[in-house]
Protein backbone atom coordinates (compact mmCIF):
# COMPACT_ATOMS: atom_id res chain seq x y z
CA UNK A 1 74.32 101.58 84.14
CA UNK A 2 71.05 100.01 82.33
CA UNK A 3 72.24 96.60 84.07
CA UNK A 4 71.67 98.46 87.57
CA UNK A 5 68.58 100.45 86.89
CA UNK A 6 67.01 96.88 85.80
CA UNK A 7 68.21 95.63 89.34
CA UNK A 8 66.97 98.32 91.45
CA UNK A 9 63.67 98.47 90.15
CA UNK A 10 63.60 94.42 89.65
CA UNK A 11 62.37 92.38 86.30
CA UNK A 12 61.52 88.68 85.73
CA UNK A 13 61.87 86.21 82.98
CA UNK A 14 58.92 85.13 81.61
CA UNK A 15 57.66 82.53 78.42
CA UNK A 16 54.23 82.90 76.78
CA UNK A 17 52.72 80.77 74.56
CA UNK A 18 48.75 80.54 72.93
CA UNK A 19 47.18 81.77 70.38
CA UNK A 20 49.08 84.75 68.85
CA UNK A 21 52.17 85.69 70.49
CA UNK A 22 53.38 87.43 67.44
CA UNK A 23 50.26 89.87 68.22
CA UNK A 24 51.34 89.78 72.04
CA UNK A 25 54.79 91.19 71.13
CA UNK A 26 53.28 93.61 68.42
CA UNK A 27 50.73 94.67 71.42
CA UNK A 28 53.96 95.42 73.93
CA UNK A 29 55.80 97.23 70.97
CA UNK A 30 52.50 99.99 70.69
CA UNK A 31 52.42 100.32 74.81
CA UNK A 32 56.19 101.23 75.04
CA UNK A 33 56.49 97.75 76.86
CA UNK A 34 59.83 97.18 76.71
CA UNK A 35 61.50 93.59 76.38
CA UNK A 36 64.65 92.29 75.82
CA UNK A 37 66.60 88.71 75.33
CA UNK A 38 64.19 87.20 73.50
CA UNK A 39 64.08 83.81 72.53
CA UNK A 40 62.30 81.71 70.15
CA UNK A 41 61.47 77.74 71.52
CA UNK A 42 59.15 75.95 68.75
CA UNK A 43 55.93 78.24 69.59
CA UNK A 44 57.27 78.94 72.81
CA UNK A 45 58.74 82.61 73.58
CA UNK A 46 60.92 83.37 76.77
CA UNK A 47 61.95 86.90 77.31
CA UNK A 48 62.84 89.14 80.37
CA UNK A 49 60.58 92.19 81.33
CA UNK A 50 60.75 94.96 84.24
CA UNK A 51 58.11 94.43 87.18
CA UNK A 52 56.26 97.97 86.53
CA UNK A 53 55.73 96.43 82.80
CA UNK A 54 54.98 92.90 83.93
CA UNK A 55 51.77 94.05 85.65
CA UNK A 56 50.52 96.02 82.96
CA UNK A 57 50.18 92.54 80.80
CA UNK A 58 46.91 91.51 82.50
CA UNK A 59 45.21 92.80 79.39
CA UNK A 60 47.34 92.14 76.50
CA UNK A 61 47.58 88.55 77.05
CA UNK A 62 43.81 88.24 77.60
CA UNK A 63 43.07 90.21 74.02
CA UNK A 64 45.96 87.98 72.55
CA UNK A 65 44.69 84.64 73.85
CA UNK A 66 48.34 83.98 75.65
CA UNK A 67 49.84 82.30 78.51
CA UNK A 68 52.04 84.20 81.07
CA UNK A 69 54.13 82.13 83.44
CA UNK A 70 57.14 83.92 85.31
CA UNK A 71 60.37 81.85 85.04
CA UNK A 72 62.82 83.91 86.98
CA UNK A 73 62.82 87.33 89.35
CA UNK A 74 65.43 89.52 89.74
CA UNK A 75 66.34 92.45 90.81
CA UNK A 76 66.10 94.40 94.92
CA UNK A 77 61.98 94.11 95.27
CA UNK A 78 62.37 90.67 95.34
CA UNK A 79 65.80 89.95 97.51
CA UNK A 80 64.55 93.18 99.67
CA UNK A 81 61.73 90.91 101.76
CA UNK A 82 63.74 87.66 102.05
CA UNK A 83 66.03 89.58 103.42
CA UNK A 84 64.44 91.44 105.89
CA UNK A 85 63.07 87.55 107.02
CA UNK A 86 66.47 87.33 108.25
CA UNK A 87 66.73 88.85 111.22
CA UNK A 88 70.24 88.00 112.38
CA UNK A 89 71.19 88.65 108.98
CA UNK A 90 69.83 92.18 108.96
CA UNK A 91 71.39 92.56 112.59
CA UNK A 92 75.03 91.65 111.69
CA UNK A 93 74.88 93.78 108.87
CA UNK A 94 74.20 96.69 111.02
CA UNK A 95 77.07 95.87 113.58
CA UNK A 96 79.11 95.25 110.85
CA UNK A 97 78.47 99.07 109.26
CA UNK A 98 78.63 100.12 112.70
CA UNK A 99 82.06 98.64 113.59
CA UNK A 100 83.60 100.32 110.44
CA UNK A 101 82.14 103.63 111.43
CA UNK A 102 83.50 103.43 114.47
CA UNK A 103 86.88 102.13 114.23
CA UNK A 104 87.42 104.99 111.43
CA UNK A 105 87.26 107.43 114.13
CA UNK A 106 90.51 106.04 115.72
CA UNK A 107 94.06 105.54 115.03
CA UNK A 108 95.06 101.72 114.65
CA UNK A 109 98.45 101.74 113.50
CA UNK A 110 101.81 104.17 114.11
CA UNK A 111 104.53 104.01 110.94
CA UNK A 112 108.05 105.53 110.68
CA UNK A 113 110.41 105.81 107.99
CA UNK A 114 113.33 107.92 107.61
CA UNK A 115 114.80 107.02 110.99
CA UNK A 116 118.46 105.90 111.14
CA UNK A 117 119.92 107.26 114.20
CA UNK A 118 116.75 106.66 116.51
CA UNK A 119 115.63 103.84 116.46
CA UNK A 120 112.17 102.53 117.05
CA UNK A 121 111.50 102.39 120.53
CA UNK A 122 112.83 105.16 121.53
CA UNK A 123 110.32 106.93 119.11
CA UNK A 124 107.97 104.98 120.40
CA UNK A 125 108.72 106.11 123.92
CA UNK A 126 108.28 109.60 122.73
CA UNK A 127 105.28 109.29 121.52
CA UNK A 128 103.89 107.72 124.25
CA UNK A 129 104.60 110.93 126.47
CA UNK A 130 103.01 112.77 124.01
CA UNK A 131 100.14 110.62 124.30
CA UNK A 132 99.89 109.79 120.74
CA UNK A 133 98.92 105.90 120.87
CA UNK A 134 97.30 103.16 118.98
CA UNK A 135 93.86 103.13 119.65
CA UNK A 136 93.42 107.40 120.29
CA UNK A 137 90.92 109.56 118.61
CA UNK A 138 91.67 111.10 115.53
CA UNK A 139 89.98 114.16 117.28
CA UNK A 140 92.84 114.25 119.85
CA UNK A 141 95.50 114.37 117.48
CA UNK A 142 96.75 117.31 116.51
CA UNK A 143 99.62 116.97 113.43
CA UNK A 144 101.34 120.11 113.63
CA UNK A 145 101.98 120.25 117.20
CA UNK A 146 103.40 116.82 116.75
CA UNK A 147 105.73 118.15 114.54
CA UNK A 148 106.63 120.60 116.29
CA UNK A 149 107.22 118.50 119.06
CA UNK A 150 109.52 116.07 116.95
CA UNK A 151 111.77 118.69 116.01
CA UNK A 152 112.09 120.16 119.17
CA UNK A 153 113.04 116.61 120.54
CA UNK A 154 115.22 115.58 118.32
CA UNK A 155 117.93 118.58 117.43
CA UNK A 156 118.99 115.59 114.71
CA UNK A 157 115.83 115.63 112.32
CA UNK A 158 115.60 118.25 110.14
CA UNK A 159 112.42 117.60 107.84
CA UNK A 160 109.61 115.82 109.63
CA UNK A 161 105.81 115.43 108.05
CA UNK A 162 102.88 113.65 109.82
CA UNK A 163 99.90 112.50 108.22
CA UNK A 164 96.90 110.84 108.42
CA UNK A 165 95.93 107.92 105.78
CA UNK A 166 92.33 106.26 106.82
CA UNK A 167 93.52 104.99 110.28
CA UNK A 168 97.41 104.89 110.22
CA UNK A 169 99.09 107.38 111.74
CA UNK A 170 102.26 107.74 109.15
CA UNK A 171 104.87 110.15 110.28
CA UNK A 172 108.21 110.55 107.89
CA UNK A 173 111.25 112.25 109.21
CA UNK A 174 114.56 113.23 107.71
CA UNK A 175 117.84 112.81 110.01
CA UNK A 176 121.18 114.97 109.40
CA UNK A 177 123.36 113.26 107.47
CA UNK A 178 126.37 115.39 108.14
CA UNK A 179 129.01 114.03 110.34
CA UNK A 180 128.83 115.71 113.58
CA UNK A 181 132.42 116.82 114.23
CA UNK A 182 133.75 117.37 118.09
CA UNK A 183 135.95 120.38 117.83
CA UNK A 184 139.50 119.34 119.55
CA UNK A 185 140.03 119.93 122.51
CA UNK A 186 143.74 122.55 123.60
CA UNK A 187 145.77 120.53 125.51
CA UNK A 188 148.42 122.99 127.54
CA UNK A 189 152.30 121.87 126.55
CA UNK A 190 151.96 119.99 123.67
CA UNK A 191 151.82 116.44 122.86
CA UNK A 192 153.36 113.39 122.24
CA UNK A 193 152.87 110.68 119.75
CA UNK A 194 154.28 107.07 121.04
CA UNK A 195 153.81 103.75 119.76
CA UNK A 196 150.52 101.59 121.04
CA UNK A 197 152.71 98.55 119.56
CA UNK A 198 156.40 96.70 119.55
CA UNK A 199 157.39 95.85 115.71
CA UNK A 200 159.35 97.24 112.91
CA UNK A 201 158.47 100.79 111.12
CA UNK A 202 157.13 100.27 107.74
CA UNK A 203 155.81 103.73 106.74
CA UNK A 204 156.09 107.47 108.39
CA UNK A 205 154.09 110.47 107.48
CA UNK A 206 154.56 113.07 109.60
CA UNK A 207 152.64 116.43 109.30
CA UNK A 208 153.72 118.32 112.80
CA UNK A 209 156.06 117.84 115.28
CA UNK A 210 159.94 116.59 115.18
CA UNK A 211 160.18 112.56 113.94
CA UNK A 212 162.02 110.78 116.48
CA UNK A 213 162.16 107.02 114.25
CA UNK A 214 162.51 106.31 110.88
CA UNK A 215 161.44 103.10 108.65
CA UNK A 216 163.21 100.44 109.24
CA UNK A 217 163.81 101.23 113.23
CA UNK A 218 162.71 98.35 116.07
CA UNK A 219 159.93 100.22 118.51
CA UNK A 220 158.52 99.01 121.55
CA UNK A 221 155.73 99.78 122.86
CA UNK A 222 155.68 103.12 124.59
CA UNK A 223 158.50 104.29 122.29
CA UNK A 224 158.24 108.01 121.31
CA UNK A 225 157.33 108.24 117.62
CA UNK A 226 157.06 111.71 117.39
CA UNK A 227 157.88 114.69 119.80
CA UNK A 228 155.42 117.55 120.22
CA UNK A 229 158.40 119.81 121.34
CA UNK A 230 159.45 121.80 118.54
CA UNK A 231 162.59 124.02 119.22
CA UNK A 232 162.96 127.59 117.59
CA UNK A 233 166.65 128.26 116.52
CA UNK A 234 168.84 131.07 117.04
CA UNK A 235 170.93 132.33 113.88
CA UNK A 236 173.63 130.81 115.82
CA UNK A 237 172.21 127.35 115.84
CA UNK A 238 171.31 127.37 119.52
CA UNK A 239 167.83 126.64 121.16
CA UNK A 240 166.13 130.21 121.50
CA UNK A 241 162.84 128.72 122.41
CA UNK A 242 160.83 125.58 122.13
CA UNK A 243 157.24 125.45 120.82
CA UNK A 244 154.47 123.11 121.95
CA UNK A 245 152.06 121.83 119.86
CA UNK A 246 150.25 118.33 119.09
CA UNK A 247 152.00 115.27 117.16
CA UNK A 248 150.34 114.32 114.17
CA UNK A 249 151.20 111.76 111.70
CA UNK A 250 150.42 108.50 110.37
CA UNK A 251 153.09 105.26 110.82
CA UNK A 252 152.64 101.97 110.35
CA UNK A 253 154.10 99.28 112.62
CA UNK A 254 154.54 95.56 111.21
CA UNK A 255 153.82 93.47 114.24
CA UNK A 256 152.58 89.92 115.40
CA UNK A 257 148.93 89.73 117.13
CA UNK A 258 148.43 86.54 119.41
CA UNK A 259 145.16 85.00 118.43
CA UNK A 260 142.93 82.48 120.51
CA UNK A 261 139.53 81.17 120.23
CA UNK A 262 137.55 77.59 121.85
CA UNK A 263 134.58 76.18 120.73
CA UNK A 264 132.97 73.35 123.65
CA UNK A 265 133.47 70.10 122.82
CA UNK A 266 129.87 68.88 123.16
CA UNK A 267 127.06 71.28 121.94
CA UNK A 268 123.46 70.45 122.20
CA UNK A 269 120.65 70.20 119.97
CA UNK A 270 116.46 69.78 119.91
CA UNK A 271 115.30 66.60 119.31
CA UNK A 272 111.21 66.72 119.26
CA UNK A 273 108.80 64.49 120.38
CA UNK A 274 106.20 64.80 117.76
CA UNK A 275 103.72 66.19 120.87
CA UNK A 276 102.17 69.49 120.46
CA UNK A 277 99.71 71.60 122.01
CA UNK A 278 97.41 74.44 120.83
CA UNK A 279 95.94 77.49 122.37
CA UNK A 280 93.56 80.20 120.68
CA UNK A 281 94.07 84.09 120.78
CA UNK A 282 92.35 86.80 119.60
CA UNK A 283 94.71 90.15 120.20
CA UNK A 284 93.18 93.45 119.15
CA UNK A 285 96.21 96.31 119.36
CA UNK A 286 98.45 95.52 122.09
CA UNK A 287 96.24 93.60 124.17
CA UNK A 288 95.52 90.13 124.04
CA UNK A 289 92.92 87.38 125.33
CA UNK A 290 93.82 83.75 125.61
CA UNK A 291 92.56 80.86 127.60
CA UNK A 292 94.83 80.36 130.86
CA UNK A 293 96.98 77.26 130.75
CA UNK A 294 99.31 75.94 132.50
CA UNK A 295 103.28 75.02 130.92
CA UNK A 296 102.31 72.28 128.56
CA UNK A 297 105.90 70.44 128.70
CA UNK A 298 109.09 71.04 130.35
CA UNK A 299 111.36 72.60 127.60
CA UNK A 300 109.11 73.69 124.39
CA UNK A 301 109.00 75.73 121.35
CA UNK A 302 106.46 78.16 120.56
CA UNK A 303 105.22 79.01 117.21
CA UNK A 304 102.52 81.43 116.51
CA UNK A 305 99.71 81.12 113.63
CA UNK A 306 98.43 84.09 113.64
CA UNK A 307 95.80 85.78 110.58
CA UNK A 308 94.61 89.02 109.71
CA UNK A 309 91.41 89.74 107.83
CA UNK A 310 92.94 91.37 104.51
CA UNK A 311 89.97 94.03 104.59
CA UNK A 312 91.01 94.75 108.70
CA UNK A 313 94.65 95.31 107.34
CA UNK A 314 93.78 97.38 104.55
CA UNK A 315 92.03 99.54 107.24
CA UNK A 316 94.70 99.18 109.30
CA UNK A 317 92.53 97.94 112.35
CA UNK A 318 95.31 95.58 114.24
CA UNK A 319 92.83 92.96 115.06
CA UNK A 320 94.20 89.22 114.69
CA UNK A 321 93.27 86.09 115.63
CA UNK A 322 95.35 82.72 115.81
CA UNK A 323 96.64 80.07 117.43
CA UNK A 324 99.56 79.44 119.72
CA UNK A 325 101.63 75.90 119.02
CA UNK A 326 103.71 74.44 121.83
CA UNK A 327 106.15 71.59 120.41
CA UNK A 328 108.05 69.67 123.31
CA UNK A 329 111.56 68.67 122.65
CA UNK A 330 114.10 67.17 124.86
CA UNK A 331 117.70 68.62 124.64
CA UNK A 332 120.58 65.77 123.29
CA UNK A 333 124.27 66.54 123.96
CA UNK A 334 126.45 65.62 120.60
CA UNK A 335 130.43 65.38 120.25
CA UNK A 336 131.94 67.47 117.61
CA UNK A 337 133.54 65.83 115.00
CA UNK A 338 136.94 67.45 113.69
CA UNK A 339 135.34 68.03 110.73
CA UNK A 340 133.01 70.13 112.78
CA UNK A 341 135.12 72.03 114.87
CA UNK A 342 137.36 72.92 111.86
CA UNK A 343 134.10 74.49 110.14
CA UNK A 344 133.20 76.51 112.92
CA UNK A 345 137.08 77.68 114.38
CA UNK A 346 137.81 78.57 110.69
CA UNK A 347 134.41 80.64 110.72
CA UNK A 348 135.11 82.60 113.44
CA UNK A 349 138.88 83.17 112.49
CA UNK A 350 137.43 84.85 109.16
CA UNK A 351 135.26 86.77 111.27
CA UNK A 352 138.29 88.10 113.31
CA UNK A 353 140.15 88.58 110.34
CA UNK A 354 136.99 90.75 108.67
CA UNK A 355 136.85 93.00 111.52
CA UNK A 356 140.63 93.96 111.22
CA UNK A 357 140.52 94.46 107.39
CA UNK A 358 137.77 96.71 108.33
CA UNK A 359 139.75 98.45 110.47
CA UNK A 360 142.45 99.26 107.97
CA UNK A 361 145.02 96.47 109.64
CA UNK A 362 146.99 94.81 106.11
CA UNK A 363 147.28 91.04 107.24
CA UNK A 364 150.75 89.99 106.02
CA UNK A 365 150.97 85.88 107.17
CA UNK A 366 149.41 83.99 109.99
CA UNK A 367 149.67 80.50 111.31
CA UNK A 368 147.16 78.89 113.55
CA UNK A 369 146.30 75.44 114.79
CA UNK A 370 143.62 74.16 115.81
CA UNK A 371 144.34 71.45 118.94
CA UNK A 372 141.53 69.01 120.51
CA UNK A 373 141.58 69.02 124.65
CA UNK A 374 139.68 67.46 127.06
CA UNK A 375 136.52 69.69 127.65
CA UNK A 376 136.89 72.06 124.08
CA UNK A 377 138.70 72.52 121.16
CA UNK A 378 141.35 74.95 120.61
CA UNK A 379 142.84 77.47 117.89
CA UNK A 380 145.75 79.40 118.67
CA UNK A 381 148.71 80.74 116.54
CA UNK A 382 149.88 84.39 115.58
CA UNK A 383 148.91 86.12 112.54
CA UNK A 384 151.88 89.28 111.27
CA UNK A 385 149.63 92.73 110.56
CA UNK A 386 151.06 95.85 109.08
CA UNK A 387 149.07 98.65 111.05
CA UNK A 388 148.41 102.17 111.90
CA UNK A 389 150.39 102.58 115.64
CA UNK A 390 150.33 106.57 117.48
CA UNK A 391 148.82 107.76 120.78
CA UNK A 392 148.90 110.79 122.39
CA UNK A 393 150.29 111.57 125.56
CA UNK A 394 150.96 114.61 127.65
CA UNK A 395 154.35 115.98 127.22
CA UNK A 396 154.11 117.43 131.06
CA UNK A 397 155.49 115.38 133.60
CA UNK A 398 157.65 112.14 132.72
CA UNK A 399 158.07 111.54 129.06
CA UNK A 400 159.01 108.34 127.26
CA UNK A 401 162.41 107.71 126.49
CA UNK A 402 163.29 109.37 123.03
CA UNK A 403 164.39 107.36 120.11
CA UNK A 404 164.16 103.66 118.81
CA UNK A 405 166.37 100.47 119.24
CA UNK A 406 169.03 100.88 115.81
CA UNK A 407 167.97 104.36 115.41
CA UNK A 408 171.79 106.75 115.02
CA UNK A 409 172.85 108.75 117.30
């Protein structure tokens, strides 16, 4: 704090030398002078002093038979007048100051977080009906309508909080993570549950309806698994009535799936030239000015250099400036080697493979190949699954034909 009161009101570094210094100091010590950093040079004395002080040693050095000469000044009064010298100093200062007034009157920047089932643009879009933008007053915003609003719009959120922080506009929202169960649907007579594949039965659970396979039985496709019809007995054993409901079980069907992929024979790739091309852009928000200029090359990359003041992004002010970088590269066509090919089939095979594990298909065996042709390169084999089988169908109107190949009469 002492440090900045000696700045404000200025001080200089001084040496004296004569006669009696010793007296000079003693002299200083009796007026309240105060001085500080004092340092003894042969006969020599350098010490610093405030600028109130300093003119009040007129007479003290002329009783004490001293010289004053000022070394150093420091302090505002003496950087205050350069400084107003400087007119275009003085003038970007004041745009500066006024910028940052300014731009703190206005949103720059628009955050969300919480968001999972709506995704960004479409949040984007909504807020653009709302008129809430980049580059709006802060005046014209009004948080808790806008949270009203985002409730209203999306039945989904359930929590929602706007706020402001210096210029960015952050908004948080909270989505329901419950599953959002469709109530089934009553079908009139009941229904059926037939096979969606042709293979062997490995496993049955059946929790309504009358089983119309067992493990071990040969389906084809179409083949009723289980029938929705459920008759109501007589204490005589015969048929009173019959009951229609919906199948439901779970059975597993060990099957063969066909599996195919190509990959092109020639692929191509960027070879560049070592010629590039830059372009300067200053982009403030969404808008942007460049220089016009025509395509530099015929096929190109572009790669953008772009920089942000860190002060500008601390206040969130989305005001950049950069560069634009054209590269020209021709296209070259390349063979695949086997090695190649092999790489990339197998790839995609594991990919195929990944999405029926995910799917809860067991995958028992498989044998592919992989076979080179004239214009791409082939894969093709079968791989044997063990997996869930059961659709529903109507039991109005014509029904599959009951039963399994092997199943007893």
């Amino acid at each position: 704090m002492l440090g900045i009161l000696q700045f404000l009101k200025g001080y200089v570094r001084m040496k004296i030398w004569g006669v009696s210094p010793e007296r000079f100091l003693n002299l200083c010590s009796n007026k309240n002078i105060l001085l500080w950093d004092i340092c003894k040079d042969g006969d020599v004395y350098t010490m610093c002093i405030s600028l109130n002080a300093f003119l009040q040693l007129r007479p003290i050095a002329r009783k004490t038979g001293v010289r004053v000469v000022v070394l150093q000044k420091f302090g505002l009064p003496f950087l205050l007048p350069g400084l107003l010298k400087r007119k275009i100093f003085i003038a970007g200062l004041f745009l500066c100051v006024t910028f940052w007034i300014v731009s703190y009157r206005f949103v720059w920047d628009i955050t969300l977080e919480g968001n999972y089932q709506i995704t960004q643009e479409v949040f984007t879009d909504f807020l653009a009906s709302l008129q809430v933008r980049v580059g709006m007053r802060k005046t014209d915003l009004d948080i808790s309508a806008l949270e009203r609003e985002i409730r209203r719009a999306f039945p989904e959120v359930t929590w929602t909080s706007a706020r402001l922080s210096g210029t960015r506009l952050e908004i948080s929202i909270k989505e329901n993570d419950a599953p959002m169960l469709e109530e089934p649907v009553p079908v009139e007579g009941g229904q059926n549950l037939v096979s969606e594949y042709a293979g062997v039965i490995t496993s049955m659970i059946v929790r309504s309806g009358v089983p119309m396979v067992k493990i071990g039985d040969t389906v084809e496709e179409g083949t009723l698994l289980v029938e929705g019809r459920v008759p109501i007995y007589n204490d005589d054993a015969t048929v009173r009535e019959y009951l229609y409901i919906t199948a439901d079980a779970d059975i597993t069907v060990e099957h063969s799936i066909t599996y195919q992929d190509t990959l092109p024979a020639t692929y191509i790739q960027k070879s560049y030239t070592g010629r590039s091309f830059s372009r300067p852009f200053v982009r403030l928000g969404g808008k942007e000015i460049k220089l016009p200029q025509e395509r530099p090359y015929l096929v190109y990359d572009t790669v953008t250099q772009g920089h942000t003041p860190m002060l500008l992004e601390k206040l969130s002010i989305p005001l950049s400036w950069g560069q634009y970088v054209y590269r020209e590269y021709m296209n070259v066509e390349h063979e695949y080697t086997l090695k190649q090919a092999e790489a990339l089939l197998v790839e995609k095979e594991l990919q195929f493979l990944a999405t029926l594990e995910e799917k809860g298909v067991h995958i028992i065996e498989k044998d592919v190949k992989i076979e080179e042709g004239g214009v791409c390169w082939t894969m093709e084999g079968w791989i044997l699954v063990d997996q869930l089988t059961g659709r529903l169908v109507p039991i109005s109107g014509e029904e599959p034909v009951p039963g399994a190949a092997g199943q007893d009469d």
